[in-house]
N, C-alpha and C. Protein backbone atom coordinates (compact mmCIF):
# COMPACT_ATOMS: atom_id res chain seq x y z
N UNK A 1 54.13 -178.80 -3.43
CA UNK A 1 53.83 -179.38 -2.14
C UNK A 1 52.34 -179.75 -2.09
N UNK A 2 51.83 -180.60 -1.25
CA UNK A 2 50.55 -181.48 -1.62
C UNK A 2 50.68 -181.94 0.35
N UNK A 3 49.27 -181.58 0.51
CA UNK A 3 49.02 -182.38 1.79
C UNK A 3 48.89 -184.17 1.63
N UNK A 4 49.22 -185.06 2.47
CA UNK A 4 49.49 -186.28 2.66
C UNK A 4 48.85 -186.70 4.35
N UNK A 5 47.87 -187.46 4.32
CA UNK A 5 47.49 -188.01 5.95
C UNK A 5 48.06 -188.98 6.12
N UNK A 6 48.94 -188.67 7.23
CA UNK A 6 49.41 -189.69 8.26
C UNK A 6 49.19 -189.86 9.43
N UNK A 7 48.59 -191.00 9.88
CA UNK A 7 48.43 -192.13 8.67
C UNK A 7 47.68 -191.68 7.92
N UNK A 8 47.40 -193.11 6.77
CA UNK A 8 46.11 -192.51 5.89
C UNK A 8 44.79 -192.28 6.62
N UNK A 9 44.20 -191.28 5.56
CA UNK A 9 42.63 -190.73 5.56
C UNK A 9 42.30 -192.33 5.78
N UNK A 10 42.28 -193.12 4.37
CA UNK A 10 41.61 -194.88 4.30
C UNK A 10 41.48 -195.34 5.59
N UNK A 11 43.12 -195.51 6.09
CA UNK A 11 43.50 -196.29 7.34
C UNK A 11 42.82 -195.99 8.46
N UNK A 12 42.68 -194.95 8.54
CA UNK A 12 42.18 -193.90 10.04
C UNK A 12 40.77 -194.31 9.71
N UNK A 13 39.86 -194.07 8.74
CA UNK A 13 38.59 -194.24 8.84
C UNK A 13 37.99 -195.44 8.55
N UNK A 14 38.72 -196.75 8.51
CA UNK A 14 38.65 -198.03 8.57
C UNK A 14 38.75 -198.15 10.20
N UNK A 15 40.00 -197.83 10.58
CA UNK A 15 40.18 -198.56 12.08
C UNK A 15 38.99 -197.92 13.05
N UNK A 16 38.51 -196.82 13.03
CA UNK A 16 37.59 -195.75 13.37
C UNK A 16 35.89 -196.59 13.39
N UNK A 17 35.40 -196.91 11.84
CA UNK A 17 34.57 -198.03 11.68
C UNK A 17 34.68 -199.56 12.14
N UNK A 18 36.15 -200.02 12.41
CA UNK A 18 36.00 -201.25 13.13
C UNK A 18 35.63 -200.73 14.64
N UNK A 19 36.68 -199.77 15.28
CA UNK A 19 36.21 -199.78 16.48
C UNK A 19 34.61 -199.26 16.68
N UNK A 20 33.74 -198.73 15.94
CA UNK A 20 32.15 -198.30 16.29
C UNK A 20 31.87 -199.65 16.17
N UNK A 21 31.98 -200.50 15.23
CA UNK A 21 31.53 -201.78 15.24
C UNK A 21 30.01 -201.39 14.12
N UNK A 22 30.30 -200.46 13.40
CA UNK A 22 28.89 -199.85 12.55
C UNK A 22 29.56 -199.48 11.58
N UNK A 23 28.80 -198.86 10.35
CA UNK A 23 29.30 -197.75 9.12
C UNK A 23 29.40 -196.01 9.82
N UNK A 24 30.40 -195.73 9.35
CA UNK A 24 30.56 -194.67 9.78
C UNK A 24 29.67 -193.51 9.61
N UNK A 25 28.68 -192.75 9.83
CA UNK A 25 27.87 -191.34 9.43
C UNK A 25 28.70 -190.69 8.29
N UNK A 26 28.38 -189.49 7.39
CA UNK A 26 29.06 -188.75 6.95
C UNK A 26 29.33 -188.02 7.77
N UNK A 27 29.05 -187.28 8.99
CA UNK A 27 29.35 -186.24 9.64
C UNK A 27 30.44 -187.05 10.13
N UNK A 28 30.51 -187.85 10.76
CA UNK A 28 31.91 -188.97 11.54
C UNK A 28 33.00 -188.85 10.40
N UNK A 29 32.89 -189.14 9.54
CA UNK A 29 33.91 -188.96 8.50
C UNK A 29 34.18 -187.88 8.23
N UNK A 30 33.80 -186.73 8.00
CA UNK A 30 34.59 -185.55 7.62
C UNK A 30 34.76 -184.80 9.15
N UNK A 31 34.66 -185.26 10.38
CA UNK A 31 35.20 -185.50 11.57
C UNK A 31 36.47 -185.46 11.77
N UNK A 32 36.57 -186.90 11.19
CA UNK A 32 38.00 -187.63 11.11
C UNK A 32 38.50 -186.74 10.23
N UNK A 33 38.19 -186.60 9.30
CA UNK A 33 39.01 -185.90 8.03
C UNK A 33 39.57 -184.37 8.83
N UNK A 34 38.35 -183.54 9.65
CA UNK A 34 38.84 -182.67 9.86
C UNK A 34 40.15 -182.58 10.82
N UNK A 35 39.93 -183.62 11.65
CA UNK A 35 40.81 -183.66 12.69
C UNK A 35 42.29 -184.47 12.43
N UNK A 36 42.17 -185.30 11.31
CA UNK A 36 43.62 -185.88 11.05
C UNK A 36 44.77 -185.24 10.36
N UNK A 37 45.40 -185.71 11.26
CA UNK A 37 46.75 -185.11 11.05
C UNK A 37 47.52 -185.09 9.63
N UNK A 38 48.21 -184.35 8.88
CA UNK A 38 48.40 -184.11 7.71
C UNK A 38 50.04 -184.07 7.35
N UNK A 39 50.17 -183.86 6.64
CA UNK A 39 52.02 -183.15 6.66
C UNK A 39 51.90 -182.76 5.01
N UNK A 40 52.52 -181.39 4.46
CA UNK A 40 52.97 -181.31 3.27
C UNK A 40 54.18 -181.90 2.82
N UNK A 41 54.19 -182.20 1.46
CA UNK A 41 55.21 -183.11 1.11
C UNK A 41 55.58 -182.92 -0.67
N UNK A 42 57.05 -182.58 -1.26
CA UNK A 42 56.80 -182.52 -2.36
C UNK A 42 56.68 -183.62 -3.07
N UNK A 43 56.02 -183.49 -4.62
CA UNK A 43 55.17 -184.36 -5.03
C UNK A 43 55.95 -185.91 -5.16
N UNK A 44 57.48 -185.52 -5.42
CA UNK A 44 58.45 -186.73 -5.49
C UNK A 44 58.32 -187.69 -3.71
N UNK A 45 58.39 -186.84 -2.99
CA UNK A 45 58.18 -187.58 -1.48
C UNK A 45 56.71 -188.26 -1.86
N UNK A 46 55.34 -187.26 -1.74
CA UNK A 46 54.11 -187.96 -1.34
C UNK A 46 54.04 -189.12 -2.96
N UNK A 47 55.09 -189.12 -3.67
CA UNK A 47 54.94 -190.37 -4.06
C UNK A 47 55.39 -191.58 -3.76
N UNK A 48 56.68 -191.09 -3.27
CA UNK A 48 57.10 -192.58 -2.71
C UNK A 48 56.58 -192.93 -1.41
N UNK A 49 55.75 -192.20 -0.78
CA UNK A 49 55.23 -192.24 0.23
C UNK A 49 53.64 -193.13 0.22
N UNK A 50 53.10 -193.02 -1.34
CA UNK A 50 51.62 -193.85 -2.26
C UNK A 50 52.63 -194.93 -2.14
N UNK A 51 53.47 -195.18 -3.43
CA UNK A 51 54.19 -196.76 -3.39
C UNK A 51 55.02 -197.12 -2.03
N UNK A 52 55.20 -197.05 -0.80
CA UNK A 52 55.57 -197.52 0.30
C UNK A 52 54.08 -197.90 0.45
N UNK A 53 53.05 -197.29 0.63
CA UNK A 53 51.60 -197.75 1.42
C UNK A 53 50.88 -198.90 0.08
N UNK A 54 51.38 -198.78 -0.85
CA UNK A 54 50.53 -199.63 -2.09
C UNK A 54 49.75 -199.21 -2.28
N UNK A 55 48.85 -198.30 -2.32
CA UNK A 55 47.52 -197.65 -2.47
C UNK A 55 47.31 -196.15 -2.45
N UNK A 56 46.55 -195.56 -3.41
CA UNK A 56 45.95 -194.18 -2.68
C UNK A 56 45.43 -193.62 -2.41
N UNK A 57 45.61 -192.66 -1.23
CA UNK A 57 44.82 -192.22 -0.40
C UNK A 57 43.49 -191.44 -0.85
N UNK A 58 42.21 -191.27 0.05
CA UNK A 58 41.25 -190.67 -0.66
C UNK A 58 41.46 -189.35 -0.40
N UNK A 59 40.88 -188.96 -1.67
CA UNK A 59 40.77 -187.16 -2.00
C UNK A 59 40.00 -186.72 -0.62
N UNK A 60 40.87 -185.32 0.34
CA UNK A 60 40.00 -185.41 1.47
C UNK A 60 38.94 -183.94 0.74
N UNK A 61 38.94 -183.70 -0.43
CA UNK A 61 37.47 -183.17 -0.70
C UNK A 61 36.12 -184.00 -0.99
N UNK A 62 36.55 -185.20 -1.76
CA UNK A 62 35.73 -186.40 -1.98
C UNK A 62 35.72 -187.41 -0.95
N UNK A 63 36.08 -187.14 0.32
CA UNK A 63 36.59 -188.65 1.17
C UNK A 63 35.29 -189.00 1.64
N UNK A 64 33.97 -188.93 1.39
CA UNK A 64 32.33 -188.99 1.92
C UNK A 64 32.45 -190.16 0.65
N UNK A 65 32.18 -189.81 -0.59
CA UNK A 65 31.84 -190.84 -1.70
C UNK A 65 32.76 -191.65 -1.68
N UNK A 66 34.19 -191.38 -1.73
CA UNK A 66 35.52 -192.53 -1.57
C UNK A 66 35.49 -193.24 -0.58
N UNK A 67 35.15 -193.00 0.19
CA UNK A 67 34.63 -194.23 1.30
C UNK A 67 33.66 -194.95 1.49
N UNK A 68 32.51 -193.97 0.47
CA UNK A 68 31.38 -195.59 0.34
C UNK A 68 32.17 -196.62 -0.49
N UNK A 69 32.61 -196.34 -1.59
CA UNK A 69 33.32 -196.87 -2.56
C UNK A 69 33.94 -197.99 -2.12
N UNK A 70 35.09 -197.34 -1.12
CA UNK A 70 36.06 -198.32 -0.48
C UNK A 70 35.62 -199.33 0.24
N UNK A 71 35.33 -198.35 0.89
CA UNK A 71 34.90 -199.49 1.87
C UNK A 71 34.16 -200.76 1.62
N UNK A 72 33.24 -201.12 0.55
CA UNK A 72 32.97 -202.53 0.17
C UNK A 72 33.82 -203.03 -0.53
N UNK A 73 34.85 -202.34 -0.55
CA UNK A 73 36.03 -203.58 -0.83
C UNK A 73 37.07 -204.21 -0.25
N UNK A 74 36.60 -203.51 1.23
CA UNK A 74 37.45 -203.96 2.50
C UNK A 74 36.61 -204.95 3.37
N UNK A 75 37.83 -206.00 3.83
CA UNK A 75 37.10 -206.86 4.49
C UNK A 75 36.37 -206.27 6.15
N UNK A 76 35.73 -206.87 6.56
CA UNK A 76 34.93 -206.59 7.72
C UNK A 76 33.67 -206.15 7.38
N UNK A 77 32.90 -205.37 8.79
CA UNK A 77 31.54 -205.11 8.57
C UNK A 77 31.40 -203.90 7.11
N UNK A 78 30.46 -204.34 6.73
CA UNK A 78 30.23 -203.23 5.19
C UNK A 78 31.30 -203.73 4.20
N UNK A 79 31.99 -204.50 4.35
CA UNK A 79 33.39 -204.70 2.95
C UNK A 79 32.96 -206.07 2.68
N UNK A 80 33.94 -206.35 1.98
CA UNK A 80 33.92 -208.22 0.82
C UNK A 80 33.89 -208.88 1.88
């Protein structure tokens, strides 16, 4: 069993940065991280659960560096 954010960690802290209309703080982000909602899932579910979303989710021990990362590769403020 493996924790899974639903929605995603990504998703949540994208829509989170559109609505500030800024880059998110690190403290804002592991915010979000602390406060989003999760579900365990065995590993056969939280996979078909990666290929339904096309993508995967960031490590929520690493989700500070995975989101600088990401995020310039998402469109809007700070992305492509």
């Amino acid at each position: 069993m493996i924790p899974m954010f639903i929605p995603s960690l990504l998703s949540t802290l994208r829509s989170r940065e559109k609505a500030k209309g800024a880059p998110l703080t690190e403290s804002e982000v592991l915010e979000v991280r602390h406060r989003a909602a999760s579900m365990m899932l065995r590993l056969s579910e939280a996979a078909k659960l990666v290929k339904s979303r096309g993508y995967e989710d960031l490590d929520p021990d690493q989700c500070w560096a995975q989101w600088q990362e990401m995020r310039k590769e998402l469109p809007g403020p700070g992305g492509a």
